[in-house]
Each structure stands twice: as structure tokens, then as C-alpha cells.
PDB file of N, CA and C in Angstrom:
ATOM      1  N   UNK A   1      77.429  83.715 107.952  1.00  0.00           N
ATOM      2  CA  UNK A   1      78.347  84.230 106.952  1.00  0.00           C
ATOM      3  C   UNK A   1      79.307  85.206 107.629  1.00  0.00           C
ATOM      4  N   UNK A   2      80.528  85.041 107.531  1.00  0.00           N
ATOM      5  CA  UNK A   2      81.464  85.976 108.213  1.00  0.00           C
ATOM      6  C   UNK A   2      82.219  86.703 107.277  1.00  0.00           C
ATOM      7  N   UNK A   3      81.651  86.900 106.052  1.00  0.00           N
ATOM      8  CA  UNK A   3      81.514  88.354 105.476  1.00  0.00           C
ATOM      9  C   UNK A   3      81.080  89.230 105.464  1.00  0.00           C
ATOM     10  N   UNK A   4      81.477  90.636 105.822  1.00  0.00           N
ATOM     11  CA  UNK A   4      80.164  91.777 105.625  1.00  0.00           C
ATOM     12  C   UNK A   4      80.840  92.582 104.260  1.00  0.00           C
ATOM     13  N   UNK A   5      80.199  93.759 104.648  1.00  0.00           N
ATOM     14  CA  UNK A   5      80.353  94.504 103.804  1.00  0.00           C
ATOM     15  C   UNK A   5      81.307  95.748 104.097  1.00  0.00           C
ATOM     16  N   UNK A   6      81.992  96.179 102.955  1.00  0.00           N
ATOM     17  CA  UNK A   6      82.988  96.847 103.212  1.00  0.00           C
ATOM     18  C   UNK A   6      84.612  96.233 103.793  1.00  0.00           C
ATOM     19  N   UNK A   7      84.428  95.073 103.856  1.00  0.00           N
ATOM     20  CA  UNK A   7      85.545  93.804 103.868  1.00  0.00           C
ATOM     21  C   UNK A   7      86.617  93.643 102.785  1.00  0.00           C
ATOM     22  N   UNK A   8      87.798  93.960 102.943  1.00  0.00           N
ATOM     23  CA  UNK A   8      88.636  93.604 101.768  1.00  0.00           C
ATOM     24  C   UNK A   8      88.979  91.976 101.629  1.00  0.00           C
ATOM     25  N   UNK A   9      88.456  91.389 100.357  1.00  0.00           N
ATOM     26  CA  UNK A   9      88.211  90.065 100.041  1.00  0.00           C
ATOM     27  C   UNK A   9      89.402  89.620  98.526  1.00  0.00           C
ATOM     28  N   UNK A  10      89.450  88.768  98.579  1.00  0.00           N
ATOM     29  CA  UNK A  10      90.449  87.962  97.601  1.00  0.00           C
ATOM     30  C   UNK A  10      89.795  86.612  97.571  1.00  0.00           C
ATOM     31  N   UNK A  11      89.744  86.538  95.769  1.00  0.00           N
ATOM     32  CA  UNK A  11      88.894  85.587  95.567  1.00  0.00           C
ATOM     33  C   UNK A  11      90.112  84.759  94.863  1.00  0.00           C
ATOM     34  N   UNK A  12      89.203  82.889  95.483  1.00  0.00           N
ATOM     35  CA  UNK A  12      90.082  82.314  95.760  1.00  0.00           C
ATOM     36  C   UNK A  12      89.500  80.804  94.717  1.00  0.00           C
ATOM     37  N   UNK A  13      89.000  81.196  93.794  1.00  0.00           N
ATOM     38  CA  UNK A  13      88.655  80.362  92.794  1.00  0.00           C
ATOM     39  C   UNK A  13      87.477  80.895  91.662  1.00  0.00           C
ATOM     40  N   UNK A  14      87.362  80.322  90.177  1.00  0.00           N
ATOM     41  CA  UNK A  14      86.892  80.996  89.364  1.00  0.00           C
ATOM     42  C   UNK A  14      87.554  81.667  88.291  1.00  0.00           C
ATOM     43  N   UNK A  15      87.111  82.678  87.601  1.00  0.00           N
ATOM     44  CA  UNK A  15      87.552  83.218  86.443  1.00  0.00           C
ATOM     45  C   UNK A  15      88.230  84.035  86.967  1.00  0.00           C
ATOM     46  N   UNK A  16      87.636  85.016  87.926  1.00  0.00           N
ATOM     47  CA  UNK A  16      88.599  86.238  88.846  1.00  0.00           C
ATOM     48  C   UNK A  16      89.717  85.882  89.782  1.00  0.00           C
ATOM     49  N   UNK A  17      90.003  84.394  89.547  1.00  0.00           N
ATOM     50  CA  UNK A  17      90.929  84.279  90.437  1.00  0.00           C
ATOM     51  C   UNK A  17      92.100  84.738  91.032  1.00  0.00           C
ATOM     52  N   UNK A  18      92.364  85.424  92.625  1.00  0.00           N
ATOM     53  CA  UNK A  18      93.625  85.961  92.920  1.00  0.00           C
ATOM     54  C   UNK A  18      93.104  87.738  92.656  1.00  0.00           C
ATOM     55  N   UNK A  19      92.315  88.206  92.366  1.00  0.00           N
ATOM     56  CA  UNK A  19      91.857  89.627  92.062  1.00  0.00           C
ATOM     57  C   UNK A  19      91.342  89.502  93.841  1.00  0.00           C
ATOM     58  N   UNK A  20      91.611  90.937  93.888  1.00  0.00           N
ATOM     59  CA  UNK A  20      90.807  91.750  94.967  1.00  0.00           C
ATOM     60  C   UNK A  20      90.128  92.948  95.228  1.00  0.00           C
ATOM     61  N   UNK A  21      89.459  92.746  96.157  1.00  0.00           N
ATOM     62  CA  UNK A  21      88.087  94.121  96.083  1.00  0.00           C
ATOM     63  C   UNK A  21      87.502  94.393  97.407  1.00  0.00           C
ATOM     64  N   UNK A  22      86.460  95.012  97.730  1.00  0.00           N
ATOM     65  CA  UNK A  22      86.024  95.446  98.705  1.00  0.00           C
ATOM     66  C   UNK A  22      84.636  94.985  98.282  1.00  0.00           C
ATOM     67  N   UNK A  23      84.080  94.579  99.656  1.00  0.00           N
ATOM     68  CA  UNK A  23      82.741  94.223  99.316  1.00  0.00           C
ATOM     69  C   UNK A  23      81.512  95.133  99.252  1.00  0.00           C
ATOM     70  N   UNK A  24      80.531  95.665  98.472  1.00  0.00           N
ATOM     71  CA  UNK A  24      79.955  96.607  98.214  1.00  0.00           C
ATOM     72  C   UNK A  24      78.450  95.970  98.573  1.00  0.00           C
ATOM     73  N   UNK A  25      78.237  95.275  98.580  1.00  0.00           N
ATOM     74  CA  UNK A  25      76.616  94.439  99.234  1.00  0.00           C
ATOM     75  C   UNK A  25      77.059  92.676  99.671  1.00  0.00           C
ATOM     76  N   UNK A  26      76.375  92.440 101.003  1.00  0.00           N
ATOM     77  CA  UNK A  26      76.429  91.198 100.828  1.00  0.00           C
ATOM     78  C   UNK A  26      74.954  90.717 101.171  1.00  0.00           C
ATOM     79  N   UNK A  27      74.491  89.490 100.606  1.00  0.00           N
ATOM     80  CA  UNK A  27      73.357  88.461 100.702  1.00  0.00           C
ATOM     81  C   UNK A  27      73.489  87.198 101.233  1.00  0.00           C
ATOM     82  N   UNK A  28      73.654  87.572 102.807  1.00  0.00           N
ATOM     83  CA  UNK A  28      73.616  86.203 103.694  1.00  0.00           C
ATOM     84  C   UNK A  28      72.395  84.903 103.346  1.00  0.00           C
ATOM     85  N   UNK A  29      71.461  85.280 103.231  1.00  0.00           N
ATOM     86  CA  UNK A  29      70.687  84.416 102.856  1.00  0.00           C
ATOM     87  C   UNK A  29      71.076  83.500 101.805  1.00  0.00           C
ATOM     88  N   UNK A  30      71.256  84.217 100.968  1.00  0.00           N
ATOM     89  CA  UNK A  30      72.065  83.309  99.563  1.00  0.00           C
ATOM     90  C   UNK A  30      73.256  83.100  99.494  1.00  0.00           C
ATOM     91  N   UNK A  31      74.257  83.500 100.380  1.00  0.00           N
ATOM     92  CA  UNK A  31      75.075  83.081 100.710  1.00  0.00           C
ATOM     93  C   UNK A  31      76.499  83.960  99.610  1.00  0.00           C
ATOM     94  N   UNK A  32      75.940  84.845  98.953  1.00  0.00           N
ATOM     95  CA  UNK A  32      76.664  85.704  98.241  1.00  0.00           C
ATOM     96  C   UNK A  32      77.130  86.970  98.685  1.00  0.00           C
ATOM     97  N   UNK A  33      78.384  87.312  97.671  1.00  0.00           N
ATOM     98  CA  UNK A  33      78.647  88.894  98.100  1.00  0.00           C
ATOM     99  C   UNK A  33      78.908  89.500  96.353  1.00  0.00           C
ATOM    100  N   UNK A  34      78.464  90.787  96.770  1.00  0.00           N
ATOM    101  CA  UNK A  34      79.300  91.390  95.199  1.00  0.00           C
ATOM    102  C   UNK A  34      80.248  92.513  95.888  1.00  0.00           C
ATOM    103  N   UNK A  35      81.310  92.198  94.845  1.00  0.00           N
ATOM    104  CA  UNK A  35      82.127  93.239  95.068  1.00  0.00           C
ATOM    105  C   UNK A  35      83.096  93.987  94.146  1.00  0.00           C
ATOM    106  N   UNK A  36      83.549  94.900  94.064  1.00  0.00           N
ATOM    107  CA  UNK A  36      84.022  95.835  93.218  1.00  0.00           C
ATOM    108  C   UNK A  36      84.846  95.400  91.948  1.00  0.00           C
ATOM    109  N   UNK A  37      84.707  95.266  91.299  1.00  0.00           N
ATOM    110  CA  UNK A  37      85.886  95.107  89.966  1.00  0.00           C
ATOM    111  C   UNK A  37      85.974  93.713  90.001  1.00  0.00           C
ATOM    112  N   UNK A  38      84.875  92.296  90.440  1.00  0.00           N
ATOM    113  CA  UNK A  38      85.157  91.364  90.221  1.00  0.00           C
ATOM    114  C   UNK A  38      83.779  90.884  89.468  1.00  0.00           C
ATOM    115  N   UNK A  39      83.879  90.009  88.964  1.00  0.00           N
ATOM    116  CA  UNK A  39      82.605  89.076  88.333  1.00  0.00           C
ATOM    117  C   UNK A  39      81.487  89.978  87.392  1.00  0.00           C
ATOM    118  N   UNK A  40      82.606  90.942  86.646  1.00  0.00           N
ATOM    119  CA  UNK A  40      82.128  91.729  85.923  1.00  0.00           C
ATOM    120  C   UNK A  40      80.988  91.349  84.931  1.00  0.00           C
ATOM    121  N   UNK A  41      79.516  91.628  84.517  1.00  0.00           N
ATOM    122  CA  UNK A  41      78.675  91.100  83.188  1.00  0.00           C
ATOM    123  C   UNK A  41      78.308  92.811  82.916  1.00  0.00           C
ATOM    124  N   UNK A  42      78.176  92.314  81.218  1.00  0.00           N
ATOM    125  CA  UNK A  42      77.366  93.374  80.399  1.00  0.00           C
ATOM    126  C   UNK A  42      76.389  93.194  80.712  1.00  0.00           C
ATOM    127  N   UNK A  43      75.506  94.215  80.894  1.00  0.00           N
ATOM    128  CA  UNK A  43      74.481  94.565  80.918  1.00  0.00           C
ATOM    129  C   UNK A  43      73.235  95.378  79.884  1.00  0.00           C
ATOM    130  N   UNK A  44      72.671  95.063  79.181  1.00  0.00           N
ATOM    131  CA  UNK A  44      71.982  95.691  77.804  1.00  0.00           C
ATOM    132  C   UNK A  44      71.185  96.487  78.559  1.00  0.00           C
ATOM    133  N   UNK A  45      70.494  97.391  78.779  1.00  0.00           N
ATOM    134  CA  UNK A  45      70.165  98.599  78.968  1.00  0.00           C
ATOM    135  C   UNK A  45      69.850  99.025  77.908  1.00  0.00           C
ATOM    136  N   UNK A  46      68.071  99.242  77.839  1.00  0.00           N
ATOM    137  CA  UNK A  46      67.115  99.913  76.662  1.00  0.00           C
ATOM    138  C   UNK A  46      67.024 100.927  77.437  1.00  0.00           C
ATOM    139  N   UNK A  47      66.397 101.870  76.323  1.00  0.00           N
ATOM    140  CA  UNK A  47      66.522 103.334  76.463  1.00  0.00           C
ATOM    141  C   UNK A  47      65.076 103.708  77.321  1.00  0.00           C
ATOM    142  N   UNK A  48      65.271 104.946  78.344  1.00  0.00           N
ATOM    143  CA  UNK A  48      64.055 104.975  78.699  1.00  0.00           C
ATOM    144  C   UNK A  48      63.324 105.862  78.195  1.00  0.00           C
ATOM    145  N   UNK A  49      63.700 106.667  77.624  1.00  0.00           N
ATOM    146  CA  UNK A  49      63.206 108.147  76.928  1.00  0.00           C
ATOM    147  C   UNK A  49      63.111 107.737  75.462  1.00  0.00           C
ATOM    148  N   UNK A  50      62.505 108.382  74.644  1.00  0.00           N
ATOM    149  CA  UNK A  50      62.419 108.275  73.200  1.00  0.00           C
ATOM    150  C   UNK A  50      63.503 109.156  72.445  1.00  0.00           C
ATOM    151  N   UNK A  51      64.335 109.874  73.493  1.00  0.00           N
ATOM    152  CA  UNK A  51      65.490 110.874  72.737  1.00  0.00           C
ATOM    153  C   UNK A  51      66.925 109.869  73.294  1.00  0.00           C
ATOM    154  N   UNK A  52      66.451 109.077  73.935  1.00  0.00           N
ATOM    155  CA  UNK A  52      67.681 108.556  74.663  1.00  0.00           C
ATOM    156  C   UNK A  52      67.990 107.319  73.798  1.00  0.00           C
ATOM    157  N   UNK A  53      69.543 106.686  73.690  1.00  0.00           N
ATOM    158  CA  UNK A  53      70.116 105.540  73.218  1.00  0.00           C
ATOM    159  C   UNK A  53      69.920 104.517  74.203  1.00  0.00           C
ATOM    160  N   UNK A  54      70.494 103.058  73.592  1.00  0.00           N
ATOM    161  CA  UNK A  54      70.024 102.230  74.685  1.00  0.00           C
ATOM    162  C   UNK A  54      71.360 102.148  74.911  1.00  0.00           C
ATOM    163  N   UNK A  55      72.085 100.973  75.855  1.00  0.00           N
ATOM    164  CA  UNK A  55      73.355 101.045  76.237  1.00  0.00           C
ATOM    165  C   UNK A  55      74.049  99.495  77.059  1.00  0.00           C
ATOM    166  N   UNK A  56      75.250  99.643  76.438  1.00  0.00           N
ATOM    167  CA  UNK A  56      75.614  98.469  77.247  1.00  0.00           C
ATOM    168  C   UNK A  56      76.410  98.867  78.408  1.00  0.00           C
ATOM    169  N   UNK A  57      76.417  98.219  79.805  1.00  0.00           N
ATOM    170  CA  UNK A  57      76.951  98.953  81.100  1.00  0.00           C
ATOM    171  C   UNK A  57      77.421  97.494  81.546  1.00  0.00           C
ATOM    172  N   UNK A  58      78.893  97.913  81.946  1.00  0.00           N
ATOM    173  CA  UNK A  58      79.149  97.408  82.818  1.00  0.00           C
ATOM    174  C   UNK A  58      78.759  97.019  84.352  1.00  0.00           C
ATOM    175  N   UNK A  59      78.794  95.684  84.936  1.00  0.00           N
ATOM    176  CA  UNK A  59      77.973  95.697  86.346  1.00  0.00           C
ATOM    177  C   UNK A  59      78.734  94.280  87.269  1.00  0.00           C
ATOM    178  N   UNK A  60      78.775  94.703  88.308  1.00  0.00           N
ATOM    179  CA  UNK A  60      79.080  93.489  89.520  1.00  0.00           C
ATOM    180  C   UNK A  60      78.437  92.541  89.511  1.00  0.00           C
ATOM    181  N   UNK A  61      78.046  91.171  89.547  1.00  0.00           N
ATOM    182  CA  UNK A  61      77.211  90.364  89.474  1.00  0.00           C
ATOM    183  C   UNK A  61      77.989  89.714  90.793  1.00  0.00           C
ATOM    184  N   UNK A  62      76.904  89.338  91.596  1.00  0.00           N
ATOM    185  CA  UNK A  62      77.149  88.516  92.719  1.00  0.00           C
ATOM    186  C   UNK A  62      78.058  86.932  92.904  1.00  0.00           C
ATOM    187  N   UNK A  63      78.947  86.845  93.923  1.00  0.00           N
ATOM    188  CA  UNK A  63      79.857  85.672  93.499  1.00  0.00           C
ATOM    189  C   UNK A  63      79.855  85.157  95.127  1.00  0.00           C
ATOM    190  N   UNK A  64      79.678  83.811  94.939  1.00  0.00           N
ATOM    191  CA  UNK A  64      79.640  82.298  95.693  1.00  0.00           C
ATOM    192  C   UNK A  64      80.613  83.438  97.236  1.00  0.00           C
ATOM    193  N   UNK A  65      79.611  82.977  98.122  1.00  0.00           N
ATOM    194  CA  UNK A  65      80.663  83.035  99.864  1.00  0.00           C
ATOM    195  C   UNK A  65      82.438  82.776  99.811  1.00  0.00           C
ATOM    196  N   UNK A  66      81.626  80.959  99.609  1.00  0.00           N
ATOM    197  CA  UNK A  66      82.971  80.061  99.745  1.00  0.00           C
ATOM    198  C   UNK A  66      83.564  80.367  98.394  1.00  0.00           C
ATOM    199  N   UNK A  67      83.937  81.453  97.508  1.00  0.00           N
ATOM    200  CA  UNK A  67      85.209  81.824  96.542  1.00  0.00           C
ATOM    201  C   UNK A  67      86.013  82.381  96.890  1.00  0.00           C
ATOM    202  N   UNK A  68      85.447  83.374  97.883  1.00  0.00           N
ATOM    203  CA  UNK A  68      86.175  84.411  98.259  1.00  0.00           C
ATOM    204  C   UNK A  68      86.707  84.278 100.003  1.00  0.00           C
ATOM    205  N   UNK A  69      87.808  84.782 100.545  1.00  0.00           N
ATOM    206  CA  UNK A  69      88.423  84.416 101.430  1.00  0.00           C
ATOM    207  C   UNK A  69      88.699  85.735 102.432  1.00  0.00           C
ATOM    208  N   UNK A  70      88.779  86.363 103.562  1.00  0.00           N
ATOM    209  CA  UNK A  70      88.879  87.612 104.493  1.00  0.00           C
ATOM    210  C   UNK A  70      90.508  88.201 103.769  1.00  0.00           C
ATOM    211  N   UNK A  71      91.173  89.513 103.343  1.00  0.00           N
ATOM    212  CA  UNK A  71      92.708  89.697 103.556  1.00  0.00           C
ATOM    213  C   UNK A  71      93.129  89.859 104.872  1.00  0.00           C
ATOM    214  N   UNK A  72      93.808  89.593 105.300  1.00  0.00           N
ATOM    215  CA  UNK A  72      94.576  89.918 106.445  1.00  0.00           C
ATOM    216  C   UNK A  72      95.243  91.578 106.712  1.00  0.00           C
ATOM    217  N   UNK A  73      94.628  92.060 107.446  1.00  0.00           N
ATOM    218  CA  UNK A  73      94.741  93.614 107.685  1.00  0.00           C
ATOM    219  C   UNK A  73      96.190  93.996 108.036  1.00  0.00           C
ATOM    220  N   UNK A  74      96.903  92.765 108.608  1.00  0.00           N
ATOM    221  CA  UNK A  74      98.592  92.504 109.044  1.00  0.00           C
ATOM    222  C   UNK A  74      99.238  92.831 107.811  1.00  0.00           C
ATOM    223  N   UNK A  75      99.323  91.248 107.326  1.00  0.00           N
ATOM    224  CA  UNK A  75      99.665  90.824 106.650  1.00  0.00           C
ATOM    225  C   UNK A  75      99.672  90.690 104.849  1.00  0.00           C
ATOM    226  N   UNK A  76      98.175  91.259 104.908  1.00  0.00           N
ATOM    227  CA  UNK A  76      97.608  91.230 103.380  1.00  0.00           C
ATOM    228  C   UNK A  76      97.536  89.998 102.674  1.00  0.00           C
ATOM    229  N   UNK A  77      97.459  89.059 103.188  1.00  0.00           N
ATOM    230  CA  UNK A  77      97.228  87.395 102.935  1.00  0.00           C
ATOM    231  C   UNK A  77      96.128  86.844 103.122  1.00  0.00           C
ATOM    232  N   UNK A  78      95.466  86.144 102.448  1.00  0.00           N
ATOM    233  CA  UNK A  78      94.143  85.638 103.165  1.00  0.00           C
ATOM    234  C   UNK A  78      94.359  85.082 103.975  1.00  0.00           C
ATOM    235  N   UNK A  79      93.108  85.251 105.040  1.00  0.00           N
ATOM    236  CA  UNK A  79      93.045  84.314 106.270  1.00  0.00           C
ATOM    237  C   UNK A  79      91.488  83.978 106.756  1.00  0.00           C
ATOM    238  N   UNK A  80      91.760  83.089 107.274  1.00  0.00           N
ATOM    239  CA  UNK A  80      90.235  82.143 107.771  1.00  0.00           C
ATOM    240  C   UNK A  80      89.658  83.499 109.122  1.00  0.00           C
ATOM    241  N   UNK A  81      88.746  83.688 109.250  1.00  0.00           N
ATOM    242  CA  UNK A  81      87.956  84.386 110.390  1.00  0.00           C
ATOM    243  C   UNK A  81      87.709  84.024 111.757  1.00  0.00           C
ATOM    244  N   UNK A  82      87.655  84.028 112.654  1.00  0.00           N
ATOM    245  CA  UNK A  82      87.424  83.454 113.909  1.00  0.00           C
ATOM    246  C   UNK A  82      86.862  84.474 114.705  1.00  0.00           C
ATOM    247  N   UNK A  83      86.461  83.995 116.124  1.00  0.00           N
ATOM    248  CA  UNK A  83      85.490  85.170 116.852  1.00  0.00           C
ATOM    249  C   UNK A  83      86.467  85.108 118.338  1.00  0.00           C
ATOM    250  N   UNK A  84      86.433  85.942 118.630  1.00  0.00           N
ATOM    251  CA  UNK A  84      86.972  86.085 120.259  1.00  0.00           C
ATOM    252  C   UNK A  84      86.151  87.470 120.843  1.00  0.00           C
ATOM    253  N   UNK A  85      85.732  86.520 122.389  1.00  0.00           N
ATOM    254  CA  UNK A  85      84.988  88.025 123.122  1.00  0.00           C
ATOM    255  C   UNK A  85      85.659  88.487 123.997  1.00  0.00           C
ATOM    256  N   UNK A  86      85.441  89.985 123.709  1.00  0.00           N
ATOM    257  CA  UNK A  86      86.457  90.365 125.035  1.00  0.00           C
ATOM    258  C   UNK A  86      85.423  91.711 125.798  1.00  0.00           C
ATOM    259  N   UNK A  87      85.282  91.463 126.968  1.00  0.00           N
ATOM    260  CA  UNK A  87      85.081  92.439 127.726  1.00  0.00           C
ATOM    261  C   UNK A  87      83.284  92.242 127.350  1.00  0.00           C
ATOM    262  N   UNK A  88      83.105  90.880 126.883  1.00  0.00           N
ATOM    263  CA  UNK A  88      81.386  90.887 126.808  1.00  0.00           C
ATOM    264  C   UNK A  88      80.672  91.165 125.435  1.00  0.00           C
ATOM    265  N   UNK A  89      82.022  91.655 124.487  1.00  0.00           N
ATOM    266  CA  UNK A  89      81.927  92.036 123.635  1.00  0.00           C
ATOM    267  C   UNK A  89      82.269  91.025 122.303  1.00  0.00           C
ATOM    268  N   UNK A  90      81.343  90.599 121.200  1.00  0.00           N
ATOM    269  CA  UNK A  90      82.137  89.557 120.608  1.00  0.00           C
ATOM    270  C   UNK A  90      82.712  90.148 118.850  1.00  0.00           C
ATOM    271  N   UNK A  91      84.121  89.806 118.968  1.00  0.00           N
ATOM    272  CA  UNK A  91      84.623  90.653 117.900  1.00  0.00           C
ATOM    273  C   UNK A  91      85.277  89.559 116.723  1.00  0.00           C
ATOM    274  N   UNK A  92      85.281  90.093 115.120  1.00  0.00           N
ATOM    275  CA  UNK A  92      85.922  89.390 114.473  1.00  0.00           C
ATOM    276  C   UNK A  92      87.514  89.284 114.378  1.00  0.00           C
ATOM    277  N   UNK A  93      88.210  87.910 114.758  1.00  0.00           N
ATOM    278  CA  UNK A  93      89.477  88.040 114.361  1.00  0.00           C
ATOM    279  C   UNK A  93      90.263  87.401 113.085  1.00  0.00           C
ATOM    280  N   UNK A  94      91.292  87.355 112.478  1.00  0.00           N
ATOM    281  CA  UNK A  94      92.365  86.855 111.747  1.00  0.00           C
ATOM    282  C   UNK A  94      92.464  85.627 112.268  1.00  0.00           C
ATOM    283  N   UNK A  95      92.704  84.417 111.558  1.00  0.00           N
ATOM    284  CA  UNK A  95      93.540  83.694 112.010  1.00  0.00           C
ATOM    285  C   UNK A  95      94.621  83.338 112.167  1.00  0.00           C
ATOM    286  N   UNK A  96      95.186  84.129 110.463  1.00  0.00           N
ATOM    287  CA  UNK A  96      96.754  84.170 110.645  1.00  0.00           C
ATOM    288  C   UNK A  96      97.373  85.140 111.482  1.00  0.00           C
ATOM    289  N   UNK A  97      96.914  86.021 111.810  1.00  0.00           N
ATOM    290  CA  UNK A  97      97.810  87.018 112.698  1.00  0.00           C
ATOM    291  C   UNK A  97      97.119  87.339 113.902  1.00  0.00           C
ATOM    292  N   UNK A  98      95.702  87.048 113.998  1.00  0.00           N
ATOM    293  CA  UNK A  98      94.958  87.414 115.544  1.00  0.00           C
ATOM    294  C   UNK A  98      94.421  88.805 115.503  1.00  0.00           C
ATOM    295  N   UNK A  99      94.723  89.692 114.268  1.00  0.00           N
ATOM    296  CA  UNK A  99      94.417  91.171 114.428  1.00  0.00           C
ATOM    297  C   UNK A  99      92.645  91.137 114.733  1.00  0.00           C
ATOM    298  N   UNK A 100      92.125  91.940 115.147  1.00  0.00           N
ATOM    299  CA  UNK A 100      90.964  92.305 114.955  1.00  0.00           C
ATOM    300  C   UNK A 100      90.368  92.923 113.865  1.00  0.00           C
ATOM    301  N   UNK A 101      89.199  92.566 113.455  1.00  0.00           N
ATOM    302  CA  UNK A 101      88.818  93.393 111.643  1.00  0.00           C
ATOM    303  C   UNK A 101      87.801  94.269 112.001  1.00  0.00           C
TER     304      UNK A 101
END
């Protein structure tokens, strides 16, 4: 998965389509990420105290790898990811512009 976390992402199919965010957890295994202000669900929330209300909360719900696409740190466009090593070192790049992320 050549998403991590803390990645500015633009999602690129779905209900959120064309919205962008930063990624706040990702789940390589499952192949998901959640991230900020996208794929919003209510959440019902009972009360835990006997003085307390119960509540509905807003929450991130995790969304598909392949929806979401890298922005381009250049450019601000999505772009595909690629790897180049330099100096022994192996780093993520852009494809549209070559920057390093």
C-alpha cells in the first residue's frame, strides 16, 4: 500500500467524490485508510453514566485504497506514486512531477 498516514489524498470515486483530506490512520492489511472530513457516519452513542444523555457523533469511517489517489505536493493534482533510491536510500516519488513526498 503506498499510502501512509498523514498523506494529503483526493478521493477519486464514491459519494465523497473530488473532496480532500489528510490521512489520519491507515489499515494496510485491509487495504483501507480513514481520513478527515470524508466518509462521514452517525454514530449512536448510549450514555455511560446514569446522569449522562446518549448522543449522536459524528465519525470517519474507513474508505477503499483504490478510491483515493496521492495530491501532488507540486502541483496539487493527483498523481500515481513511484519509488526511486538514492544514495541506498529508498524514497517515495510523484509521478507527475518527480517531487519527493
Amino acid at each position: 500500500m503506498k499510502i501512509k498516514k498523514d498523506d494529503n489524498i483526493i478521493v477519486i470515486s464514491g459519494k465523497d467524490k473530488g473532496k480532500t483530506g489528510k490521512v489520519i490512520r491507515a489499515f494496510p492489511h485491509e487495504s483501507k485508510v480513514i481520513v478527515a472530513g470524508v466518509n462521514i457516519k452517525k454514530i449512536h452513542k448510549r450514555p455511560t453514566k446514569s446522569s449522562q444523555k446518549g448522543q449522536i457523533v459524528d465519525q470517519a469511517a474507513p474508505i477503499p485504497v483504490s478510491n483515493v489517489m496521492l495530491v501532488d505536493p507540486k502541483t496539487n493534482k493527483r498523481t500515481r506514486v513511484g519509488y526511486t533510491i538514492k544514495d541506498g536510500k529508498k524514497t517515495r516519488t510523484a509521478k507527475r512531477s518527480g517531487a519527493t513526498i
